[in-house]
PDB file of N, CA and C in Angstrom:
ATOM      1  N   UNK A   1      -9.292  54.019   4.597  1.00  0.00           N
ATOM      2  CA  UNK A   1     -10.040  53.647   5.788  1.00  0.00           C
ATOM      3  C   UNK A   1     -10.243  54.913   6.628  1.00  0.00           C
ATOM      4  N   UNK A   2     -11.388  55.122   6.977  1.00  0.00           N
ATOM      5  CA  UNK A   2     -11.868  56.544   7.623  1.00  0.00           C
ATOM      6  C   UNK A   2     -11.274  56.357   9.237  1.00  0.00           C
ATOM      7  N   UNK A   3     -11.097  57.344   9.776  1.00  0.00           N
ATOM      8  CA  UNK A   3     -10.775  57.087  10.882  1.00  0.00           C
ATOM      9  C   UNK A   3     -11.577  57.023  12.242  1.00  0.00           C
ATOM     10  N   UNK A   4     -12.656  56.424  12.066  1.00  0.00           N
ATOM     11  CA  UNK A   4     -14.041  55.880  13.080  1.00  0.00           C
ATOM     12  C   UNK A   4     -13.475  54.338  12.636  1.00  0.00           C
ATOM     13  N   UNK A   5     -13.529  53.811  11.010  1.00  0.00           N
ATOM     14  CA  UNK A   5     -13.081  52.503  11.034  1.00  0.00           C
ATOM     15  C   UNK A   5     -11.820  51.632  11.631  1.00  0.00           C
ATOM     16  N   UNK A   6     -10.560  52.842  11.727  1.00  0.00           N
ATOM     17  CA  UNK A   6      -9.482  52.433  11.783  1.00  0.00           C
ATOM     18  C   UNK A   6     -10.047  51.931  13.331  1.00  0.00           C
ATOM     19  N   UNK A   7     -10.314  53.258  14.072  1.00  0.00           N
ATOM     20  CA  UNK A   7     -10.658  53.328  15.550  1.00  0.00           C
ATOM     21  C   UNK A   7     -11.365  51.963  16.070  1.00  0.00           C
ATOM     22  N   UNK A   8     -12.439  51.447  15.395  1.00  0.00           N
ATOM     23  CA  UNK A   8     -13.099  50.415  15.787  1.00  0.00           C
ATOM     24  C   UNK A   8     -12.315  49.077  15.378  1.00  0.00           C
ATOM     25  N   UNK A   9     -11.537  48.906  14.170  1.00  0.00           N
ATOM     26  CA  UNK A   9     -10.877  48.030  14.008  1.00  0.00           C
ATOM     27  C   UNK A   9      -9.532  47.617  15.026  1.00  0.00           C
ATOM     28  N   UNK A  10      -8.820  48.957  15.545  1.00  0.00           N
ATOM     29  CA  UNK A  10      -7.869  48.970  16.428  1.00  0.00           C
ATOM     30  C   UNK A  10      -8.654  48.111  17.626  1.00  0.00           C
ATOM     31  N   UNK A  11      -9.432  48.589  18.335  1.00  0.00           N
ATOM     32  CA  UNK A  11     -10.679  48.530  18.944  1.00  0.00           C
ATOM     33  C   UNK A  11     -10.690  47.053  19.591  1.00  0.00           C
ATOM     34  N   UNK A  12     -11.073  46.269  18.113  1.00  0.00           N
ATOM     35  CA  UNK A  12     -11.751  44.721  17.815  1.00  0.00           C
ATOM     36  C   UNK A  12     -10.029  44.019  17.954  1.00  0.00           C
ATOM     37  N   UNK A  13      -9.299  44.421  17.732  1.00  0.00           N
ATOM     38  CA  UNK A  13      -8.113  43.760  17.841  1.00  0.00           C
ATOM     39  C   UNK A  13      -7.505  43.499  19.436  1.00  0.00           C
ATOM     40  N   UNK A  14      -7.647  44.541  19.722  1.00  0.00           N
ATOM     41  CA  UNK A  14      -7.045  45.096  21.377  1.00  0.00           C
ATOM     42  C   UNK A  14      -7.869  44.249  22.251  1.00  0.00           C
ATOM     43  N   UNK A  15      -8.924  43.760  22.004  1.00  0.00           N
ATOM     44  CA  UNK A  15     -10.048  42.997  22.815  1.00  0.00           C
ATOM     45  C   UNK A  15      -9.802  41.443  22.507  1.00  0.00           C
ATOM     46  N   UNK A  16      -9.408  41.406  21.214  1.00  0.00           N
ATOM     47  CA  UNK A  16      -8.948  39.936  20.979  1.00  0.00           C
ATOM     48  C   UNK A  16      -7.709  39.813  21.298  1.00  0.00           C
ATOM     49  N   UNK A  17      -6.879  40.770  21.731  1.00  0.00           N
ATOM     50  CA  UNK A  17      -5.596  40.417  21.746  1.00  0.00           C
ATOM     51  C   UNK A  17      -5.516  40.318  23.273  1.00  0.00           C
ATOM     52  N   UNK A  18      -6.655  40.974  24.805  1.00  0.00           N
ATOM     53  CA  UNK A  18      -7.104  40.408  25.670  1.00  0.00           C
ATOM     54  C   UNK A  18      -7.273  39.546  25.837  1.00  0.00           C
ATOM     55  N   UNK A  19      -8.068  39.041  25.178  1.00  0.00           N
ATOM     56  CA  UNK A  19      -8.922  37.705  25.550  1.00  0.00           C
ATOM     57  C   UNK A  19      -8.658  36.483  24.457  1.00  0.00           C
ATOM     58  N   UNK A  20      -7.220  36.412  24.209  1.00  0.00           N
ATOM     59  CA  UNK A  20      -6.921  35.482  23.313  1.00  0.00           C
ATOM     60  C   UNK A  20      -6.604  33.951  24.150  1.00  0.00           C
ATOM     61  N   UNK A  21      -5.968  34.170  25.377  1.00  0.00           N
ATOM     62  CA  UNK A  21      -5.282  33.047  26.129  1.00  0.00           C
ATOM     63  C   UNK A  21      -6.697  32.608  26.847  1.00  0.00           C
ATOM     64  N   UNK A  22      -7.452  33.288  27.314  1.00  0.00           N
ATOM     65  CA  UNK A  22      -8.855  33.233  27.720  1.00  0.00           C
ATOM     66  C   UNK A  22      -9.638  31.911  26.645  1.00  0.00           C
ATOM     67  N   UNK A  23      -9.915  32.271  25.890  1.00  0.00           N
ATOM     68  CA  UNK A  23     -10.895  31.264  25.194  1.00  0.00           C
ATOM     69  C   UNK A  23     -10.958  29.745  25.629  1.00  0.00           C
ATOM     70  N   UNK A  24      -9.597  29.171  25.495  1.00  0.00           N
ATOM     71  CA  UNK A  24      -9.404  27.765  25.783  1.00  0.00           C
ATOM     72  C   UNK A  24      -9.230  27.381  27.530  1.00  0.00           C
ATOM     73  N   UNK A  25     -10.035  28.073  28.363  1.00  0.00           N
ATOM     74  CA  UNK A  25      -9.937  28.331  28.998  1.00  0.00           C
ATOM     75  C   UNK A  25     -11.090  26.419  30.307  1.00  0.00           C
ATOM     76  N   UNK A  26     -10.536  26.196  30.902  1.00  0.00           N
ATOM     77  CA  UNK A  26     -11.178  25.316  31.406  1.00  0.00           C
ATOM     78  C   UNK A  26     -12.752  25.483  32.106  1.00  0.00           C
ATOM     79  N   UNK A  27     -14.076  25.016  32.007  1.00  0.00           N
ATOM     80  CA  UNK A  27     -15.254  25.461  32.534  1.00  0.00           C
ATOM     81  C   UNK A  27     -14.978  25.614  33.964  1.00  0.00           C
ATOM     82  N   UNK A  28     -15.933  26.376  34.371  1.00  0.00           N
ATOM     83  CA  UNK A  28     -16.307  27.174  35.834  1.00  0.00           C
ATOM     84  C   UNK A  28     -17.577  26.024  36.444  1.00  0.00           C
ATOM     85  N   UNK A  29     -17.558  26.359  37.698  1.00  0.00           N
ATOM     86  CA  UNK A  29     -18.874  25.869  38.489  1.00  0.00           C
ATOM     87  C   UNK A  29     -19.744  26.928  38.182  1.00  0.00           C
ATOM     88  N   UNK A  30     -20.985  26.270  38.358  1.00  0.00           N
ATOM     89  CA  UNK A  30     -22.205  27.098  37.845  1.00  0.00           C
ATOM     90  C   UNK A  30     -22.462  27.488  39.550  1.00  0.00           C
ATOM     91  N   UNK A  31     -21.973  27.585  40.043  1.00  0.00           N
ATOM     92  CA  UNK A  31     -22.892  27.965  41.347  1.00  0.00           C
ATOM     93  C   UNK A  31     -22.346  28.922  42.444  1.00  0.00           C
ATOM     94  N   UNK A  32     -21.328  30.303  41.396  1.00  0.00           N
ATOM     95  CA  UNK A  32     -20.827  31.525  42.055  1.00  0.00           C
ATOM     96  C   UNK A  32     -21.535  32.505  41.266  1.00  0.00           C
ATOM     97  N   UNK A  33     -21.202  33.684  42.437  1.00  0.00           N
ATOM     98  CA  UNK A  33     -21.739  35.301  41.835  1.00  0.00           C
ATOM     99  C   UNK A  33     -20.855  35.523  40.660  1.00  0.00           C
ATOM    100  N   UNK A  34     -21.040  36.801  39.632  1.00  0.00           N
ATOM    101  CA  UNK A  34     -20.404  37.316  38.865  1.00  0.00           C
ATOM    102  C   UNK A  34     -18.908  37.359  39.519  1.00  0.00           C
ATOM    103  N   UNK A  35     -18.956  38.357  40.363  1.00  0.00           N
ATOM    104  CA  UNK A  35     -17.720  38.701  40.973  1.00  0.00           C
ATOM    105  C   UNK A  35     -16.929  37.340  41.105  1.00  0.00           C
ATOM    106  N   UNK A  36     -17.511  36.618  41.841  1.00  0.00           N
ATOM    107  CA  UNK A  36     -16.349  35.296  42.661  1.00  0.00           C
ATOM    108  C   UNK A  36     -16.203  34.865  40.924  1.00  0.00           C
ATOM    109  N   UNK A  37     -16.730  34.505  39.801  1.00  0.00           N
ATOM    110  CA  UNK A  37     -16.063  33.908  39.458  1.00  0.00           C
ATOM    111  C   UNK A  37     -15.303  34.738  38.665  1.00  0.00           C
ATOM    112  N   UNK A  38     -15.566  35.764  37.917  1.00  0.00           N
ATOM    113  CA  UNK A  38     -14.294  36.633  37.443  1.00  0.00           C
ATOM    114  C   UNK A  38     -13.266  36.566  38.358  1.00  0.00           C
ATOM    115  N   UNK A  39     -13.203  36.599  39.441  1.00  0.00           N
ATOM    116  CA  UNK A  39     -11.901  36.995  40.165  1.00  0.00           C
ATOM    117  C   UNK A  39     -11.247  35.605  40.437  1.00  0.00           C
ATOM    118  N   UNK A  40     -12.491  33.989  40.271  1.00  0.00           N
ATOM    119  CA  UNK A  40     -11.547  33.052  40.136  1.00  0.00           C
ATOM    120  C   UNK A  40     -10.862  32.991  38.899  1.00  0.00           C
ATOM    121  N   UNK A  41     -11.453  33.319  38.038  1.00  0.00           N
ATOM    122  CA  UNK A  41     -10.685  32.885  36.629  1.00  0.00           C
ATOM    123  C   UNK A  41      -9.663  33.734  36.814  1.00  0.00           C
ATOM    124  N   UNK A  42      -9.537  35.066  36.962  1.00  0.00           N
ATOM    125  CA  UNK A  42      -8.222  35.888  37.066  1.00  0.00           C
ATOM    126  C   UNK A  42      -7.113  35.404  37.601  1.00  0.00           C
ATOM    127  N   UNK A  43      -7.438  34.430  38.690  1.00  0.00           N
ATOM    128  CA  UNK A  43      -6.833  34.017  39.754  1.00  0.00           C
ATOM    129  C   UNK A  43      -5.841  32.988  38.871  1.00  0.00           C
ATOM    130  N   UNK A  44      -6.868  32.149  38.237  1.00  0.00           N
ATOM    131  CA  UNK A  44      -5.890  30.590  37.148  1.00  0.00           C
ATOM    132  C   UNK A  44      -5.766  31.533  36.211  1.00  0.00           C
ATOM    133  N   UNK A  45      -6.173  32.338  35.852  1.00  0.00           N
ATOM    134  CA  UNK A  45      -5.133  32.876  34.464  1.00  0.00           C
ATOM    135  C   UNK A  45      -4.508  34.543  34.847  1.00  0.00           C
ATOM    136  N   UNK A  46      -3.352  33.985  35.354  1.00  0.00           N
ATOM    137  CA  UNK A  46      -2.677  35.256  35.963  1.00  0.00           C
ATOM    138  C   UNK A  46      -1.789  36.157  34.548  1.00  0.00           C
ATOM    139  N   UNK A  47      -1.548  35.740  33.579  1.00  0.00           N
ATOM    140  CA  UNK A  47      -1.329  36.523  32.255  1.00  0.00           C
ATOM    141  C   UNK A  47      -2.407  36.865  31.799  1.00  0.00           C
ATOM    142  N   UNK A  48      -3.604  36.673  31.556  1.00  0.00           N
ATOM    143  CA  UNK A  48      -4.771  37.847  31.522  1.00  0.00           C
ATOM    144  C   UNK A  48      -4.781  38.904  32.624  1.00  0.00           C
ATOM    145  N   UNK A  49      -4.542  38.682  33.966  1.00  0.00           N
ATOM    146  CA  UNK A  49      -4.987  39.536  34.700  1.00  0.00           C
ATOM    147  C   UNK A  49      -3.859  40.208  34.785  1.00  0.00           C
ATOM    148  N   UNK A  50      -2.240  40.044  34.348  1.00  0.00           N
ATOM    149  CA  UNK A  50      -1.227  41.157  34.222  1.00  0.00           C
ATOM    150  C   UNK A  50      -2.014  41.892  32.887  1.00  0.00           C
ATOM    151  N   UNK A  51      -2.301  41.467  31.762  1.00  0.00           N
ATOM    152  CA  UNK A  51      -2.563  42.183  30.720  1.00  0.00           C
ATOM    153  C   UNK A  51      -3.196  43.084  31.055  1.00  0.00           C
ATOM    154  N   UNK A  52      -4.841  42.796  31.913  1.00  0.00           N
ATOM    155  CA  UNK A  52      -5.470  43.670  31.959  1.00  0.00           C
ATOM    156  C   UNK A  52      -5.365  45.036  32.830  1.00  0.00           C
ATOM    157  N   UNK A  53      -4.215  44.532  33.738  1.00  0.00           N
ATOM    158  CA  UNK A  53      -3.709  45.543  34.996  1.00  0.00           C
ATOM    159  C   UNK A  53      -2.793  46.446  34.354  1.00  0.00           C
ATOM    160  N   UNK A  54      -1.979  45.971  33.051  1.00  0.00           N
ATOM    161  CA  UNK A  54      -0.915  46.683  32.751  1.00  0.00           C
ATOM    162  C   UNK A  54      -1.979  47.982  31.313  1.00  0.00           C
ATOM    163  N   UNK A  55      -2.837  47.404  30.645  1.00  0.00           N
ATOM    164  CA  UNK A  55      -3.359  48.559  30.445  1.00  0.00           C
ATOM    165  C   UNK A  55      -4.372  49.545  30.867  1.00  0.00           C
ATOM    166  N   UNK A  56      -4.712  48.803  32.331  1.00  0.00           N
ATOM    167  CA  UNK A  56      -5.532  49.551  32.900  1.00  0.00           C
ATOM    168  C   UNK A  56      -4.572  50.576  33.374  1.00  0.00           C
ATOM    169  N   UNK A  57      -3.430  50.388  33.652  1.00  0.00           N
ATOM    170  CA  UNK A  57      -2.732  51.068  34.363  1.00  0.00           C
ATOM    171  C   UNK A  57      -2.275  52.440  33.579  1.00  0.00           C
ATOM    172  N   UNK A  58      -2.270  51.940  32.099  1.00  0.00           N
ATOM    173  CA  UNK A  58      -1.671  52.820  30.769  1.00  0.00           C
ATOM    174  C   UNK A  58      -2.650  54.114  31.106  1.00  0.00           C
ATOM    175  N   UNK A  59      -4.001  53.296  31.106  1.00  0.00           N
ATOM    176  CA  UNK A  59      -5.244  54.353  30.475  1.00  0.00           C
ATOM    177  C   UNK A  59      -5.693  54.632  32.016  1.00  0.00           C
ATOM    178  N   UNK A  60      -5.056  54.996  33.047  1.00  0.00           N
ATOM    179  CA  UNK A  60      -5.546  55.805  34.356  1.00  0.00           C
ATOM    180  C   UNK A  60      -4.683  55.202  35.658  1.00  0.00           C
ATOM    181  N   UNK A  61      -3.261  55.753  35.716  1.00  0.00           N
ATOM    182  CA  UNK A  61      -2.304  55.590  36.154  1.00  0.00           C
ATOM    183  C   UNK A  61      -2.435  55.991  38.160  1.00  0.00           C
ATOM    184  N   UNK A  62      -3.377  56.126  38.086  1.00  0.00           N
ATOM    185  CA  UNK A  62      -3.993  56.282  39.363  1.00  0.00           C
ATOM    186  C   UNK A  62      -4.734  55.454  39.949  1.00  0.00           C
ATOM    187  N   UNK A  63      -5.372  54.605  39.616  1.00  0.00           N
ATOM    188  CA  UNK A  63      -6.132  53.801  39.717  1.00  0.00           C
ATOM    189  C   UNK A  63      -5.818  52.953  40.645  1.00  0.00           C
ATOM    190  N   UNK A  64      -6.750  52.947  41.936  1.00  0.00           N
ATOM    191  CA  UNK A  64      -6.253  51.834  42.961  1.00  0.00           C
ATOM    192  C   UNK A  64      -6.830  50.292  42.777  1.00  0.00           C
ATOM    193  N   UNK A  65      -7.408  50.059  41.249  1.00  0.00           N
ATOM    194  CA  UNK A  65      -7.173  48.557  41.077  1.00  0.00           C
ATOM    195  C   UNK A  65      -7.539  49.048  39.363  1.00  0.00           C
ATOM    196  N   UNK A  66      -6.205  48.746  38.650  1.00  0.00           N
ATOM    197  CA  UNK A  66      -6.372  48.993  37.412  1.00  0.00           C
ATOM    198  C   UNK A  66      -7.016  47.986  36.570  1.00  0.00           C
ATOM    199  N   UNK A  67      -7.469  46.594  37.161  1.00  0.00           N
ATOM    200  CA  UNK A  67      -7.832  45.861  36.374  1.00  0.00           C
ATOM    201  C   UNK A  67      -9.318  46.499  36.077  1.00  0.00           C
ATOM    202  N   UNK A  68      -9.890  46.743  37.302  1.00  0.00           N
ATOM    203  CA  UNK A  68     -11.161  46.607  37.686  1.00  0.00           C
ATOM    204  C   UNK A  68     -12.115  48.143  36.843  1.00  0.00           C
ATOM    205  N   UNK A  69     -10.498  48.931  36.595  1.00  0.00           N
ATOM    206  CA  UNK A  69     -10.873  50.919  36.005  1.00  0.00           C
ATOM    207  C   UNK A  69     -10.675  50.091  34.601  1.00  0.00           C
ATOM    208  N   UNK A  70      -9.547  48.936  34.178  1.00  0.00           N
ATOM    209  CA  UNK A  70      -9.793  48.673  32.590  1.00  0.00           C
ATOM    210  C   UNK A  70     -11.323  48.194  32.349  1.00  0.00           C
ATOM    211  N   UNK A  71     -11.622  47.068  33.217  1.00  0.00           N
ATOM    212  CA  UNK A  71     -12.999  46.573  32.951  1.00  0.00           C
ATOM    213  C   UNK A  71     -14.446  47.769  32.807  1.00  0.00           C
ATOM    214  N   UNK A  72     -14.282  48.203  34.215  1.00  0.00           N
ATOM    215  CA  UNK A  72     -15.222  49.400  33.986  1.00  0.00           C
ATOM    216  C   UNK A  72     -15.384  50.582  32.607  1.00  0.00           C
ATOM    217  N   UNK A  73     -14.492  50.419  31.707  1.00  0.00           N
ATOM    218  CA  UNK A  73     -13.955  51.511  30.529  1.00  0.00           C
ATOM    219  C   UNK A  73     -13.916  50.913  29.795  1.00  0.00           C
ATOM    220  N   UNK A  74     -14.049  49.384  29.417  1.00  0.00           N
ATOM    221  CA  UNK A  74     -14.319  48.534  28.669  1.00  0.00           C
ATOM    222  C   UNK A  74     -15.204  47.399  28.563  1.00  0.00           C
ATOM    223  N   UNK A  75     -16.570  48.072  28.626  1.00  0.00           N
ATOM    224  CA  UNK A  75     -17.651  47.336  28.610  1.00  0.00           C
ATOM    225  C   UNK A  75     -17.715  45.680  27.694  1.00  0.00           C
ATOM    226  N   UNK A  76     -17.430  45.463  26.554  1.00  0.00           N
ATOM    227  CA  UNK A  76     -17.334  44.633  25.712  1.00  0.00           C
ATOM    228  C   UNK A  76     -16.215  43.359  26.126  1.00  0.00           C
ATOM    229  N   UNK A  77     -15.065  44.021  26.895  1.00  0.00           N
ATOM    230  CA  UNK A  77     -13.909  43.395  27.520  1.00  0.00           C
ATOM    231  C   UNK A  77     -14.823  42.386  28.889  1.00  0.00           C
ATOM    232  N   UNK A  78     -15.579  43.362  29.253  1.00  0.00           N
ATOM    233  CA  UNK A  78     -16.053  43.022  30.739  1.00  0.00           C
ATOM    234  C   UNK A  78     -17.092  42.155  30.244  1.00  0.00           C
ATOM    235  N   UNK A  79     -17.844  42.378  29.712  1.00  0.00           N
ATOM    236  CA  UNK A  79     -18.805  40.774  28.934  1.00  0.00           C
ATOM    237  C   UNK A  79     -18.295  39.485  28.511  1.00  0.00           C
ATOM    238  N   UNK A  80     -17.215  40.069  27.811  1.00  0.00           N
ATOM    239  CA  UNK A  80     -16.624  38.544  27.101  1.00  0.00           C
ATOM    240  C   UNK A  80     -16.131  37.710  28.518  1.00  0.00           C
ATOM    241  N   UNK A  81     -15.314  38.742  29.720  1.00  0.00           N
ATOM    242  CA  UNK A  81     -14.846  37.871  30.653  1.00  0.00           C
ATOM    243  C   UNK A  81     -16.174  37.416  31.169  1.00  0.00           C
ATOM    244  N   UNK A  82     -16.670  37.946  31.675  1.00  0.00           N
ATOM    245  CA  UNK A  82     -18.153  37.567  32.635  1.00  0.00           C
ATOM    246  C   UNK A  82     -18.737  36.211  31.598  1.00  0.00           C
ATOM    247  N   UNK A  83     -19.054  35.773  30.539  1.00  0.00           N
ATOM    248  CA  UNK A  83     -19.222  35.285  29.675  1.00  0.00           C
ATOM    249  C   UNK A  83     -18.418  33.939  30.101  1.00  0.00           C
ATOM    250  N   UNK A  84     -16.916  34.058  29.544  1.00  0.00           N
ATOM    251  CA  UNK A  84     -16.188  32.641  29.516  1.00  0.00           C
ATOM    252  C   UNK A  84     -16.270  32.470  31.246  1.00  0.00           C
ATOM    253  N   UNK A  85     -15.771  33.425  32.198  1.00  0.00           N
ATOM    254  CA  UNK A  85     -15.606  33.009  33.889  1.00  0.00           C
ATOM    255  C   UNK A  85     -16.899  32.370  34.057  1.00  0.00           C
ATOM    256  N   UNK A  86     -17.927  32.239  33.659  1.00  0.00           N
ATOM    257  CA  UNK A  86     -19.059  31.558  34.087  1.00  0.00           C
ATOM    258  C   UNK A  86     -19.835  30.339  33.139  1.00  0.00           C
ATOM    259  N   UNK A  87     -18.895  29.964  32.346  1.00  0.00           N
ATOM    260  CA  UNK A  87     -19.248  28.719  31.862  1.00  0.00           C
ATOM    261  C   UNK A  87     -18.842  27.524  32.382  1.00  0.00           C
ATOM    262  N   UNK A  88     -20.167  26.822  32.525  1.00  0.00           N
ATOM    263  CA  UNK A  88     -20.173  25.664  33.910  1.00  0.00           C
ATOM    264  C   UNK A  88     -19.830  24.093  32.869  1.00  0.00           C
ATOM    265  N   UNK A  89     -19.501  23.368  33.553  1.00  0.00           N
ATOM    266  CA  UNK A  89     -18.818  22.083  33.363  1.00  0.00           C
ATOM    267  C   UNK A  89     -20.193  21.284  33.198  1.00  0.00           C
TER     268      UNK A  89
END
């Protein structure tokens, strides 16, 4: 396995291993901004939002909101949430 594959496979794992407790996740109201509802769902699923704080924190230990420096550095992470936080009932 070349190591671009390993990289992307590590990659595809680390994102599912995010957003694993996420999936079964209860629907949203259809009638908030992006923001309000990412930050409600963070809110009911407070073991996603340690996950995402604790490696935001890994990958830029400075960061005065590490969730928000993981999301920004992980485009694909930040879709899937935006994605499930806004599926309406």
């Amino acid at each position: 396995m070349s190591g671009i594959t390993r990289a992307v496979a590590i990659g595809l794992l680390s994102v599912a291993g995010v957003l694993a407790p996420v999936a079964n996740a209860a629907p949203q109201q259809c009638d908030q901004t992006v923001g309000n509802s990412v930050d409600a769902y963070l809110k009911r699923h407070p073991d996603v939002k340690s996950t995402l704080a604790h490696r935001g924190q890994q990958e830029d230990p400075g960061a005065p909101d590490p969730v928000l420096s993981y999301l920004q550095r992980h485009p694909d992470v930040r879709q899937a949430l935006i994605t499930l936080s806004q599926k309406c009932v």
